[in-house]
Protein backbone atom coordinates (compact mmCIF):
# COMPACT_ATOMS: atom_id res chain seq x y z
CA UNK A 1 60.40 -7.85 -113.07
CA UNK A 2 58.79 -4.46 -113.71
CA UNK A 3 54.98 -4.19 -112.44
CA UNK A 4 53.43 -1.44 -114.51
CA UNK A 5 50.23 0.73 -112.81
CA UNK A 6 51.15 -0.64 -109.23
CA UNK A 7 53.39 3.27 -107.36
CA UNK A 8 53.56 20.61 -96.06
CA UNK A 9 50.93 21.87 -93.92
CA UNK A 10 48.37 19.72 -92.43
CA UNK A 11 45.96 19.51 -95.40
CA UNK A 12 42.44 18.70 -94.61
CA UNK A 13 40.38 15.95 -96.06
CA UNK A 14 38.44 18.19 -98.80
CA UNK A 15 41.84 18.99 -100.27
CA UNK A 16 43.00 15.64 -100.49
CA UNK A 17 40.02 14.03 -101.91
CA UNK A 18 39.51 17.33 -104.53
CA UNK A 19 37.26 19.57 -104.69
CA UNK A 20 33.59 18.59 -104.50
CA UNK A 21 32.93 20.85 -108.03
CA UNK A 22 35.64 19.21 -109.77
CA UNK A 23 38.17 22.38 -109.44
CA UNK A 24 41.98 21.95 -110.92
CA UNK A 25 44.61 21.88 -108.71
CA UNK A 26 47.76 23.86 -109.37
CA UNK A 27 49.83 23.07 -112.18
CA UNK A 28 52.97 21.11 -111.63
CA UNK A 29 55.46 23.57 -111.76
CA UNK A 30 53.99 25.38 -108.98
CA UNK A 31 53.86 23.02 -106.51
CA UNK A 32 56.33 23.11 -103.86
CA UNK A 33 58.85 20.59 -102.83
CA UNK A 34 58.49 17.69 -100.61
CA UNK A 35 61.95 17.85 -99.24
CA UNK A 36 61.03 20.75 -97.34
CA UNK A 37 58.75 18.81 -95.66
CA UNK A 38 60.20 16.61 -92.64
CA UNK A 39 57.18 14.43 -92.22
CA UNK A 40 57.10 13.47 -95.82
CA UNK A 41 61.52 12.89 -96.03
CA UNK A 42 61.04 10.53 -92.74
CA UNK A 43 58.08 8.57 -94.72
CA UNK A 44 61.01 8.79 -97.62
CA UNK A 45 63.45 7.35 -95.70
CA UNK A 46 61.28 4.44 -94.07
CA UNK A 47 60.10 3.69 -97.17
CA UNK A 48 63.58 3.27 -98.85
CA UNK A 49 64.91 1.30 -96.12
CA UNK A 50 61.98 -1.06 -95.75
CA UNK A 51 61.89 -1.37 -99.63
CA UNK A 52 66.02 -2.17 -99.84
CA UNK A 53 65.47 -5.12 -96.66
CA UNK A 54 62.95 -6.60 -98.60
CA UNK A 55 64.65 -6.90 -102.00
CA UNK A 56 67.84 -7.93 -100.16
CA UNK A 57 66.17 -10.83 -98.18
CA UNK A 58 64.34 -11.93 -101.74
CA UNK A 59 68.13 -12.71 -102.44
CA UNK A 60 69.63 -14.07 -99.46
CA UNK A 61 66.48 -16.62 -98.48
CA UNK A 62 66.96 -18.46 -101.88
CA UNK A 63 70.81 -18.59 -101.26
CA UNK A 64 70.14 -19.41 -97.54
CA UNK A 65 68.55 -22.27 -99.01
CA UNK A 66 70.60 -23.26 -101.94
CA UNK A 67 74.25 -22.90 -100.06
CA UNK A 68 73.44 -23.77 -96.41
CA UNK A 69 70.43 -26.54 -96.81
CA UNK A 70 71.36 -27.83 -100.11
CA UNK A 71 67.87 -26.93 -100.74
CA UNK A 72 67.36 -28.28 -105.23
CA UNK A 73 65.04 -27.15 -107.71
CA UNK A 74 61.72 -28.42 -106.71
CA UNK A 75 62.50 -26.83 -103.12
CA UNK A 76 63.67 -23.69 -104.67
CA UNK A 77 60.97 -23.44 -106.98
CA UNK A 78 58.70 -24.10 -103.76
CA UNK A 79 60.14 -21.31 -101.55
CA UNK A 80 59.34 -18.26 -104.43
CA UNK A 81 55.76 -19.52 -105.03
CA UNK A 82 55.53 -19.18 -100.99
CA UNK A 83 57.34 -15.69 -101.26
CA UNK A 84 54.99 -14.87 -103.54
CA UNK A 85 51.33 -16.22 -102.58
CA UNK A 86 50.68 -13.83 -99.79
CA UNK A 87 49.97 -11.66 -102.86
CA UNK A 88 46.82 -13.51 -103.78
CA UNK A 89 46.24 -14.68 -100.54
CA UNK A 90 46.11 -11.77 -98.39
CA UNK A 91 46.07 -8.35 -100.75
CA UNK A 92 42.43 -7.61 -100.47
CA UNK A 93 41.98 -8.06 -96.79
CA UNK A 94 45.33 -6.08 -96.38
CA UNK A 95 43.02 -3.48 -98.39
CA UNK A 96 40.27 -3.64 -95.75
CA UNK A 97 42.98 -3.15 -93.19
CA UNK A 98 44.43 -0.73 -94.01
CA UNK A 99 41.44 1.97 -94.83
CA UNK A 100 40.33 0.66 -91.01
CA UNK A 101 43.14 1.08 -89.38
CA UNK A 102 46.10 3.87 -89.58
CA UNK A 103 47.91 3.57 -92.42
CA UNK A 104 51.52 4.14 -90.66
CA UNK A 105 50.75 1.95 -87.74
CA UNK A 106 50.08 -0.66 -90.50
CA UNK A 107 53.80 -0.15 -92.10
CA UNK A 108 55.57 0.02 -89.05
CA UNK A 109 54.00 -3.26 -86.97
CA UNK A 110 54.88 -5.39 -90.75
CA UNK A 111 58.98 -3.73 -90.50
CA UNK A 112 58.29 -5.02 -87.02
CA UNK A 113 57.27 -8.46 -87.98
CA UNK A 114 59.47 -9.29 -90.73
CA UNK A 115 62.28 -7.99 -88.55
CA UNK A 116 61.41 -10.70 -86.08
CA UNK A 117 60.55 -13.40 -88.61
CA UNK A 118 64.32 -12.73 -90.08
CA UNK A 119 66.01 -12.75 -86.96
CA UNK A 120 64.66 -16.27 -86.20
CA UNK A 121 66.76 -17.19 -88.95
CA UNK A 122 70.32 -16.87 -87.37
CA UNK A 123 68.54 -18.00 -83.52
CA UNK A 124 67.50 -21.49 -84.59
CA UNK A 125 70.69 -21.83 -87.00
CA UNK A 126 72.30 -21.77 -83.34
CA UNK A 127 69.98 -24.13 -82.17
CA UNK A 128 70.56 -26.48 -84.69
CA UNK A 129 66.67 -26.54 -86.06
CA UNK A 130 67.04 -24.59 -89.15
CA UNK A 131 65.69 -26.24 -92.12
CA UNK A 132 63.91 -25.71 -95.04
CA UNK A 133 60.14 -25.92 -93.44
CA UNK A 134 60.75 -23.67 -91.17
CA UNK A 135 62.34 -21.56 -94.02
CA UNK A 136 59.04 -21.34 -95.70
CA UNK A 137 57.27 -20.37 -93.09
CA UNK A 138 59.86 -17.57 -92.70
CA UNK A 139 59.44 -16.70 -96.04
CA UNK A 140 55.89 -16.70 -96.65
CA UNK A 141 55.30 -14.77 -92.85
CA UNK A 142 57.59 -12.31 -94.19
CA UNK A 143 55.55 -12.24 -97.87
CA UNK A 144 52.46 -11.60 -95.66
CA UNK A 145 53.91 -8.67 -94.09
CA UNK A 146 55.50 -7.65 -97.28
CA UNK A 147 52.07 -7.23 -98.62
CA UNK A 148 50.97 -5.15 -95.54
CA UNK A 149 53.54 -2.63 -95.93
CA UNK A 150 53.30 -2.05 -99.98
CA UNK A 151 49.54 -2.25 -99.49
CA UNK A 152 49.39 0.61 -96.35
CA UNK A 153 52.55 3.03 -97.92
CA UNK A 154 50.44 3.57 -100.90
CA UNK A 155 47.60 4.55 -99.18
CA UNK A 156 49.58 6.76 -96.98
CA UNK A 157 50.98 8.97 -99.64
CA UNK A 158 47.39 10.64 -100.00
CA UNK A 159 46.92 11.20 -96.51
CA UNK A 160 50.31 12.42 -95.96
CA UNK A 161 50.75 15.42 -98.90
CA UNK A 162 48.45 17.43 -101.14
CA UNK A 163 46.90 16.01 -104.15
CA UNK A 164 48.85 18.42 -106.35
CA UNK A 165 51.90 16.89 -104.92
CA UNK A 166 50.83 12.92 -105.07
CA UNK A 167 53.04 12.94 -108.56
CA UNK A 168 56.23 14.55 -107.05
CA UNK A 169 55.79 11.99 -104.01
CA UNK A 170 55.11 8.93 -106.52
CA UNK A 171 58.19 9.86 -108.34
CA UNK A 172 60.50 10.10 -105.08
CA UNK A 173 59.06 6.93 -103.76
CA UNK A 174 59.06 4.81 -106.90
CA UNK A 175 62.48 6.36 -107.30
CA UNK A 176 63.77 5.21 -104.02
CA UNK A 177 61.74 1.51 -105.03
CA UNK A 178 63.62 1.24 -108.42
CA UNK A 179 67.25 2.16 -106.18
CA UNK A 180 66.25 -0.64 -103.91
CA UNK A 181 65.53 -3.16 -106.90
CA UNK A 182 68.56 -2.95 -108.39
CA UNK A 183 70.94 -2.12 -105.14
CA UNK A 184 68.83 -4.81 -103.12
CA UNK A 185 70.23 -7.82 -104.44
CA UNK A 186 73.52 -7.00 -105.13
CA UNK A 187 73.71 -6.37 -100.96
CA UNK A 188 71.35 -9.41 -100.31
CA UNK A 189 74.47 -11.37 -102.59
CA UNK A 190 77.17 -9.19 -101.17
CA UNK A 191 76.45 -10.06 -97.21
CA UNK A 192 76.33 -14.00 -98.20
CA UNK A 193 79.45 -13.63 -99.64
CA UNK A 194 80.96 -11.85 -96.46
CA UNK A 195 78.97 -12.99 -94.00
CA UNK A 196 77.57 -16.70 -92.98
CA UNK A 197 74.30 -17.10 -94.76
CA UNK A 198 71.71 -17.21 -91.60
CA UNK A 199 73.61 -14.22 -90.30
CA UNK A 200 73.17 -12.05 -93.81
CA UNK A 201 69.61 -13.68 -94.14
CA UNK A 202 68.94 -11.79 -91.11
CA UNK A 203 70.21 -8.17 -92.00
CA UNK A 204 67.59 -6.89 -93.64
CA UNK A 205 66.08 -6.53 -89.88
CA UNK A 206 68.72 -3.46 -89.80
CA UNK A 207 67.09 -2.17 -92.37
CA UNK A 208 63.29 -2.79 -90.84
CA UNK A 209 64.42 -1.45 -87.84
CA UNK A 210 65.27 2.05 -89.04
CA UNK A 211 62.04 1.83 -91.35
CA UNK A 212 60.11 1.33 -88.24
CA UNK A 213 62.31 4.12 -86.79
CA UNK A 214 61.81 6.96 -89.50
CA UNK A 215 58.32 6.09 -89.85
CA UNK A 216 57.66 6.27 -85.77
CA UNK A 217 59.28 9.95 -85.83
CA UNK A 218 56.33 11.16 -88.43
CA UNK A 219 54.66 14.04 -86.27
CA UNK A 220 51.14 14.80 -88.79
CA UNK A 221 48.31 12.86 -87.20
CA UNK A 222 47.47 9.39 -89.19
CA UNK A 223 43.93 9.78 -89.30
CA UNK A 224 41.42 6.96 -90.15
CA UNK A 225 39.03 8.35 -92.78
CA UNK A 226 35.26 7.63 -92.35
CA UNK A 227 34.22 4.41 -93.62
CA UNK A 228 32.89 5.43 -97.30
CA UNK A 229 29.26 4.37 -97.62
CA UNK A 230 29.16 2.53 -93.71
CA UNK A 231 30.25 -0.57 -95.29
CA UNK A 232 30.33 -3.09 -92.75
CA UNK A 233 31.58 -6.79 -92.57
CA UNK A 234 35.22 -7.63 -94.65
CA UNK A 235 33.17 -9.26 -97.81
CA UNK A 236 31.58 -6.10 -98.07
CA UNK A 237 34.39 -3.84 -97.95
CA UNK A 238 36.39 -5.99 -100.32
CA UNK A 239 33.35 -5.87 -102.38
CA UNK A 240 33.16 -1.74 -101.81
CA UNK A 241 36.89 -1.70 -103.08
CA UNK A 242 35.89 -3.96 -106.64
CA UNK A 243 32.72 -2.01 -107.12
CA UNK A 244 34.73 1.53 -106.67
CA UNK A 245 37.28 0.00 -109.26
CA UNK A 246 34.59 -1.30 -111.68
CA UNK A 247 32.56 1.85 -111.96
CA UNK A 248 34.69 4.15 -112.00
CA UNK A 249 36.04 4.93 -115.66
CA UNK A 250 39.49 6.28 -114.99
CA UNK A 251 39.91 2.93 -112.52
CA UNK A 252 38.53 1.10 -115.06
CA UNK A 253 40.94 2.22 -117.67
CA UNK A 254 43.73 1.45 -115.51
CA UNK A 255 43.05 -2.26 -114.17
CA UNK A 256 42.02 -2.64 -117.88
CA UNK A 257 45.64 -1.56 -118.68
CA UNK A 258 47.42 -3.03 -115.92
CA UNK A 259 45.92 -6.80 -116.38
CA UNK A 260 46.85 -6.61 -120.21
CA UNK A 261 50.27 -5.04 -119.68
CA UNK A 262 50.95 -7.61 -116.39
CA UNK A 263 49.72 -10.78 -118.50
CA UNK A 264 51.64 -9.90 -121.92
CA UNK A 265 55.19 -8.47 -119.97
CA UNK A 266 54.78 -12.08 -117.61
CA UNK A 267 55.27 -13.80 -121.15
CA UNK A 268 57.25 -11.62 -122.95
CA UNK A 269 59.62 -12.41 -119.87
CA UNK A 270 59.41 -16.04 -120.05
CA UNK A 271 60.67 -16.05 -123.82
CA UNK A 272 63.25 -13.02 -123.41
CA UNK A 273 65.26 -14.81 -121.21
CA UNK A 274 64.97 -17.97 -123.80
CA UNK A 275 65.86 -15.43 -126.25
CA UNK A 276 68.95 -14.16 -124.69
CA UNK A 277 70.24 -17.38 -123.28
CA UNK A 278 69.70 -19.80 -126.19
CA UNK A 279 69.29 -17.42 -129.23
CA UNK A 280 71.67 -14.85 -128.70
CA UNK A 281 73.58 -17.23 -126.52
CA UNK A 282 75.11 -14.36 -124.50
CA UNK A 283 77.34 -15.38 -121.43
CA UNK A 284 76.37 -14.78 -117.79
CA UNK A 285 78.12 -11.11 -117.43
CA UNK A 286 76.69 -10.01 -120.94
CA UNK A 287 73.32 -11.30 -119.46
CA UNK A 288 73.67 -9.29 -116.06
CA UNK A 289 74.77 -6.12 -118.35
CA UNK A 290 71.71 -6.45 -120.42
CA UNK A 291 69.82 -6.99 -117.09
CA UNK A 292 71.15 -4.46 -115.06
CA UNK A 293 70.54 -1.58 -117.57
CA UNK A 294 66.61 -1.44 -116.71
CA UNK A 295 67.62 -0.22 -113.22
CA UNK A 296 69.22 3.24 -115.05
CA UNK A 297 66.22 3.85 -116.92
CA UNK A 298 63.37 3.50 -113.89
CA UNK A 299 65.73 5.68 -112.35
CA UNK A 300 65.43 8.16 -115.49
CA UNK A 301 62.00 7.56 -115.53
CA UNK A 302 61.36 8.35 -112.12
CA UNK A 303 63.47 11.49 -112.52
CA UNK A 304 61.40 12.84 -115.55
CA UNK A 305 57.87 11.33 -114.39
CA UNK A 306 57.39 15.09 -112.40
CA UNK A 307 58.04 17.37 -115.44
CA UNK A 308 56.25 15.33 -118.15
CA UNK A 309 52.67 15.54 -116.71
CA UNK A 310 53.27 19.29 -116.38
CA UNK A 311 55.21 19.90 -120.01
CA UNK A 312 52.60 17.37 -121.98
CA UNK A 313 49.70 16.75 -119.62
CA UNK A 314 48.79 13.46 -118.29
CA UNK A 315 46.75 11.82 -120.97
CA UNK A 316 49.46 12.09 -123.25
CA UNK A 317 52.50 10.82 -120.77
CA UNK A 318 49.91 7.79 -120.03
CA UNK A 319 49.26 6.59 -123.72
CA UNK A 320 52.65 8.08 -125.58
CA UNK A 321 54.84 6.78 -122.76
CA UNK A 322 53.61 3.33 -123.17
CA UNK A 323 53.23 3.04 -126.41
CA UNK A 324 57.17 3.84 -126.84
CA UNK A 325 58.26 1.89 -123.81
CA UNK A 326 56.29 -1.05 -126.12
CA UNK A 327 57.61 0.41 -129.06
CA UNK A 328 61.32 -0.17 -128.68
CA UNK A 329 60.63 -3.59 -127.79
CA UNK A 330 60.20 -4.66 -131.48
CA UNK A 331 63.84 -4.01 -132.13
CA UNK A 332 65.06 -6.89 -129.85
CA UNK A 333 63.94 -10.01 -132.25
CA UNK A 334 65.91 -8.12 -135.28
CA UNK A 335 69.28 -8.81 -132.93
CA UNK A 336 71.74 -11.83 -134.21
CA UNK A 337 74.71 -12.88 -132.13
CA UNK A 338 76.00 -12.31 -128.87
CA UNK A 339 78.61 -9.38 -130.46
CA UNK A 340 79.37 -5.82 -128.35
CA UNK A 341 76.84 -3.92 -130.78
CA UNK A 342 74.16 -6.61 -129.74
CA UNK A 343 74.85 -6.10 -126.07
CA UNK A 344 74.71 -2.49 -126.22
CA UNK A 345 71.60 -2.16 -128.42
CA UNK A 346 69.53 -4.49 -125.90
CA UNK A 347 71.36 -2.41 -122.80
CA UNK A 348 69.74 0.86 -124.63
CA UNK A 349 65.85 -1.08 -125.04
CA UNK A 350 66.16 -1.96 -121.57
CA UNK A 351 67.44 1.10 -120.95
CA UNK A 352 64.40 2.96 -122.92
CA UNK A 353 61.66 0.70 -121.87
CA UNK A 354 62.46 1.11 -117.98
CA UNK A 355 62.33 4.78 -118.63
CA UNK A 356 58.94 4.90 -120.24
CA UNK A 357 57.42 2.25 -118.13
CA UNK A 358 58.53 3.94 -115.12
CA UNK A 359 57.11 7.53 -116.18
CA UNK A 360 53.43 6.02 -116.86
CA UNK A 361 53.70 4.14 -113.93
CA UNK A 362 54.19 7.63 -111.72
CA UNK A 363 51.66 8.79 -113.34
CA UNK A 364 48.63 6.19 -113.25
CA UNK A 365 49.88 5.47 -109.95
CA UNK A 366 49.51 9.87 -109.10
CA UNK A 367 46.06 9.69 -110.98
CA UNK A 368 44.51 6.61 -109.14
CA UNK A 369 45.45 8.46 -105.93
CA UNK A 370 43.69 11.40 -107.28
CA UNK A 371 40.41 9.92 -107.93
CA UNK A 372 40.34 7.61 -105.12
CA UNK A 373 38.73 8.77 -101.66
CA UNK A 374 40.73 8.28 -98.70
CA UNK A 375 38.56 6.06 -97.28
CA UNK A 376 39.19 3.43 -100.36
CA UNK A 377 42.69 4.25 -100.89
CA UNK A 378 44.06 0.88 -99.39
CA UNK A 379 41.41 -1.31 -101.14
CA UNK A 380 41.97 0.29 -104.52
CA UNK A 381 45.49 -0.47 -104.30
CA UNK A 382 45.20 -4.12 -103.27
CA UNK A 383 42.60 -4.66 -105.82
CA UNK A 384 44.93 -3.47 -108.56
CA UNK A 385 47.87 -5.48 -107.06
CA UNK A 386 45.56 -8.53 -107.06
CA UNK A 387 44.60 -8.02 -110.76
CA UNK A 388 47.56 -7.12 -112.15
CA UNK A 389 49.77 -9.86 -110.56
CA UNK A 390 47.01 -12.28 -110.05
CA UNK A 391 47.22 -12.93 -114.23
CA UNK A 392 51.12 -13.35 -114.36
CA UNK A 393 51.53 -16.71 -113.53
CA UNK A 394 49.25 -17.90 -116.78
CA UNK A 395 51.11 -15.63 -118.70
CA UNK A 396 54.24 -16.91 -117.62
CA UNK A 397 52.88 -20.18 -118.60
CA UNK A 398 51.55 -19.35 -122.06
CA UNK A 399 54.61 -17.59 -122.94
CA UNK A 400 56.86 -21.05 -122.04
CA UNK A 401 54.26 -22.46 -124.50
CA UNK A 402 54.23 -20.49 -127.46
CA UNK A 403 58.04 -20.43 -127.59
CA UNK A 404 57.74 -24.00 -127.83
CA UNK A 405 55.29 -23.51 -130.65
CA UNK A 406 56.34 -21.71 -132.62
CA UNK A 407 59.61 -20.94 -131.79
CA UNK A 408 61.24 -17.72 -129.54
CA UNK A 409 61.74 -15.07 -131.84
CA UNK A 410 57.58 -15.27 -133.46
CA UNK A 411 56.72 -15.98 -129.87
CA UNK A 412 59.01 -12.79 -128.92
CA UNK A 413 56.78 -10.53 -131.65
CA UNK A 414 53.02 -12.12 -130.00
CA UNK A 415 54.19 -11.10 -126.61
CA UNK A 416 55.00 -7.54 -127.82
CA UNK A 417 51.95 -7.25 -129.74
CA UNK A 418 49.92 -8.12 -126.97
CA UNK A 419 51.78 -5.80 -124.95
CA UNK A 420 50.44 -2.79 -127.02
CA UNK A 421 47.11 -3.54 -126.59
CA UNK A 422 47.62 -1.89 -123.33
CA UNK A 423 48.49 1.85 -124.35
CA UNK A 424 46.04 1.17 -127.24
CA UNK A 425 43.10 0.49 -124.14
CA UNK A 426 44.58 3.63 -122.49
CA UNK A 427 44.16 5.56 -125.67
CA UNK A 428 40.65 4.63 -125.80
CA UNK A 429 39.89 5.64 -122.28
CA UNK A 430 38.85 9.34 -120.77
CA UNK A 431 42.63 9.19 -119.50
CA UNK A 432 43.78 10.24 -122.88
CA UNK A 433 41.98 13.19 -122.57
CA UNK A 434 43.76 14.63 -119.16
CA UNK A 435 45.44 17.57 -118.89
CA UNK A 436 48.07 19.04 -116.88
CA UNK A 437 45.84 18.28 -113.72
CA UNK A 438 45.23 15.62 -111.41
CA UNK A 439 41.67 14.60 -112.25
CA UNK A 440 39.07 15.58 -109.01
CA UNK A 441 38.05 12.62 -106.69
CA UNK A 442 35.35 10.10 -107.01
CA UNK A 443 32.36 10.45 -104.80
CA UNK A 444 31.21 7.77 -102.97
């Protein structure tokens, strides 16, 4: 699933949060590169390894499950909705958290819990206890933590680098994120297959323990910005977080975006994988093929996301990147059989709409940064992980429905339509009008 908006010398606050006169920073082809910079490759390399545990154990729980406790459908169906609720639950007080507390202390205490949580895994297999509660608690402990770390790395990027470099950072972490997605479960499925399933349940703690590692070995002080405003109490920094998002108009524009996007793509989802399965009736490995070619193009995408901002500006990667990554989408319905020209023409949309996605993603993710004060950072990102996932679910649901309806293939063509509304809200917004610039910060 691909969630749209989401993702050096010791810079001082004012140059992080911008300019209080609203000055440009430097073009993008003059800033310098991050891997000269040893803090920001060990928050790199942290941040890759946490990512790839956490997509690998997303892969070896279920099988855990399914292979060693003959776990069926209803439990299975159970154990993702736990994986997943610590998303609602928990993102906006992870948001609060994380602007009170230091940001890196945050990431490397949740490596540090899910490490423990999966090691439990192999310890009471020994003891003879294992079983499928205590595999949802497992699951959901390490879903809470999950949250912590994707809520507190985002809101370290701005603290760690320059502003003018948030969109070269963004593209080597979401980079490093897309390797993880598609290299994560193919290890979380390779270890079950080589190793016993508690054991390979519980390798991703190698990979949380050299997260916590990397992270640790970050020399720049973490500071704790001031409290924007004095907010005081949880409510009312949750509150300070949603009114931030609400009134800003570039924020706006994005959660506007992001909720449309995350709602449509949730059903377009449900009915593409009706379409390929039942209409095209393609077999399991021309399904993975098709499947598998999205990880190429965020890859791409994450490759291209620095030099498009600075060759086109940012308005126009924001709205024209979108509106092709929907674009190319209206070509899948027109596809009959389950042929080698079908296959390849959906492994080029994929292909094409990872690559677009991933570029506007980079970017919103670069501007949001941008215009949010440090203080805010974490509760900005939580509150646009809460909206944006927080509709998916109905979506889901509503796209199940209107393939039922009115069959997959008109129900295919809604989904898409709906989809564009998104770039078409962008278009409408004072992102369109960016430049080659990250836009100054938001005062508070």
């Amino acid at each position: 699933m691909l969630l749209r908006f989401g993702g050096t010398a010791n810079f001082s606050c004012s140059l992080l949060l911008g300019n209080s006169k609203g000055s440009p920073v430097p073009s993008i082809s003059s800033v310098p590169t991050l891997w000269a910079d040893r803090d920001f490759v060990r928050f790199w390399v942290g941040q890759t390894a946490s990512q790839l545990g956490a997509q690998a154990s997303q892969v070896t729980l279920p099988l855990l499950a399914v292979t060693t406790l003959g776990a069926g459908a209803a439990q299975l169906g159970a154990l993702r909705a736990v994986q997943q609720a610590p998303i609602l639950l928990f993102s906006l007080l992870v948001g609060v958290l994380v602007d009170r507390w230091r940001a890196r202390v945050v990431m490397v205490l949740a490596d540090f819990g899910r490490a423990l949580a999966l090691a439990s895994i192999p310890l009471a297999y020994l003891l003879d206890a294992l079983g499928i509660p205590l595999l949802y608690v497992v699951s959901f402990v390490v879903g809470v933590f999950t949250v912590c770390f994707d809520v507190a790395y985002q809101a370290t990027l701005p603290r760690l680098v320059a502003r003018d470099q948030l969109t070269q950072g963004n593209s080597l972490l979401e980079g490093s994120r897309s390797a993880a997605q598609i290299s994560g479960p193919a290890l979380g499925g390779g270890l079950i297959s080589l190793l016993s399933a508690p054991i390979a349940a519980a390798a991703s703690t190698f990979f949380f323990v050299l997260s916590t590692v990397s992270i640790l070995r970050i020399k720049r002080p973490d500071v704790v910005p001031d409290d924007a405003g004095g907010e005081t109490g949880v409510l009312r920094q949750i509150r300070a977080g949603l009114r931030l998002v609400a009134g800003d108009s570039s924020l706006r524009a994005i959660a506007v975006a992001s909720c449309i996007y995350q709602f449509s793509f949730a059903a377009l989802m449900t009915v593409y994988l009706l379409f390929l399965t039942r209409s095209l009736e393609l077999s399991g490995a021309e399904l993975g093929l098709v499947l598998a070619a999205l990880g190429p193009g965020l890859l791409a995408g994450s490759l291209l996301s620095t030099w498009l901002p600075g060759r086109f500006g940012y308005g126009r990667v924001v709205v024209w990147a979108a509106a092709t990554a929907e674009g190319v989408l209206f070509f899948v319905p027109a596809l009959h059989g389950s042929g080698l020209a079908t296959v390849a023409a959906l492994m080029v949309i994929n292909f094409l709409f990872g690559l677009f996605s991933q570029s506007v993603d980079i970017a919103t993710l670069a501007i949001r940064q941008a215009i949010t004060p440090l203080s805010l950072q974490g509760r900005v990102a939580a509150t646009m992980n809460f909206l944006g996932l927080g509709l998916m679910p109905l979506g889901s649901l509503l796209g199940g429905v209107f393939a039922a309806q009115v069959g997959v293939r008109p129900a295919f063509l809604i989904a898409a339509l709906a989809m564009c509304l998104s770039p078409l809200s962008l278009q409408l917004s004072p992102l369109a009008r960016l430049g080659k610039s990250l836009p100054a910060g938001t005062k508070v």
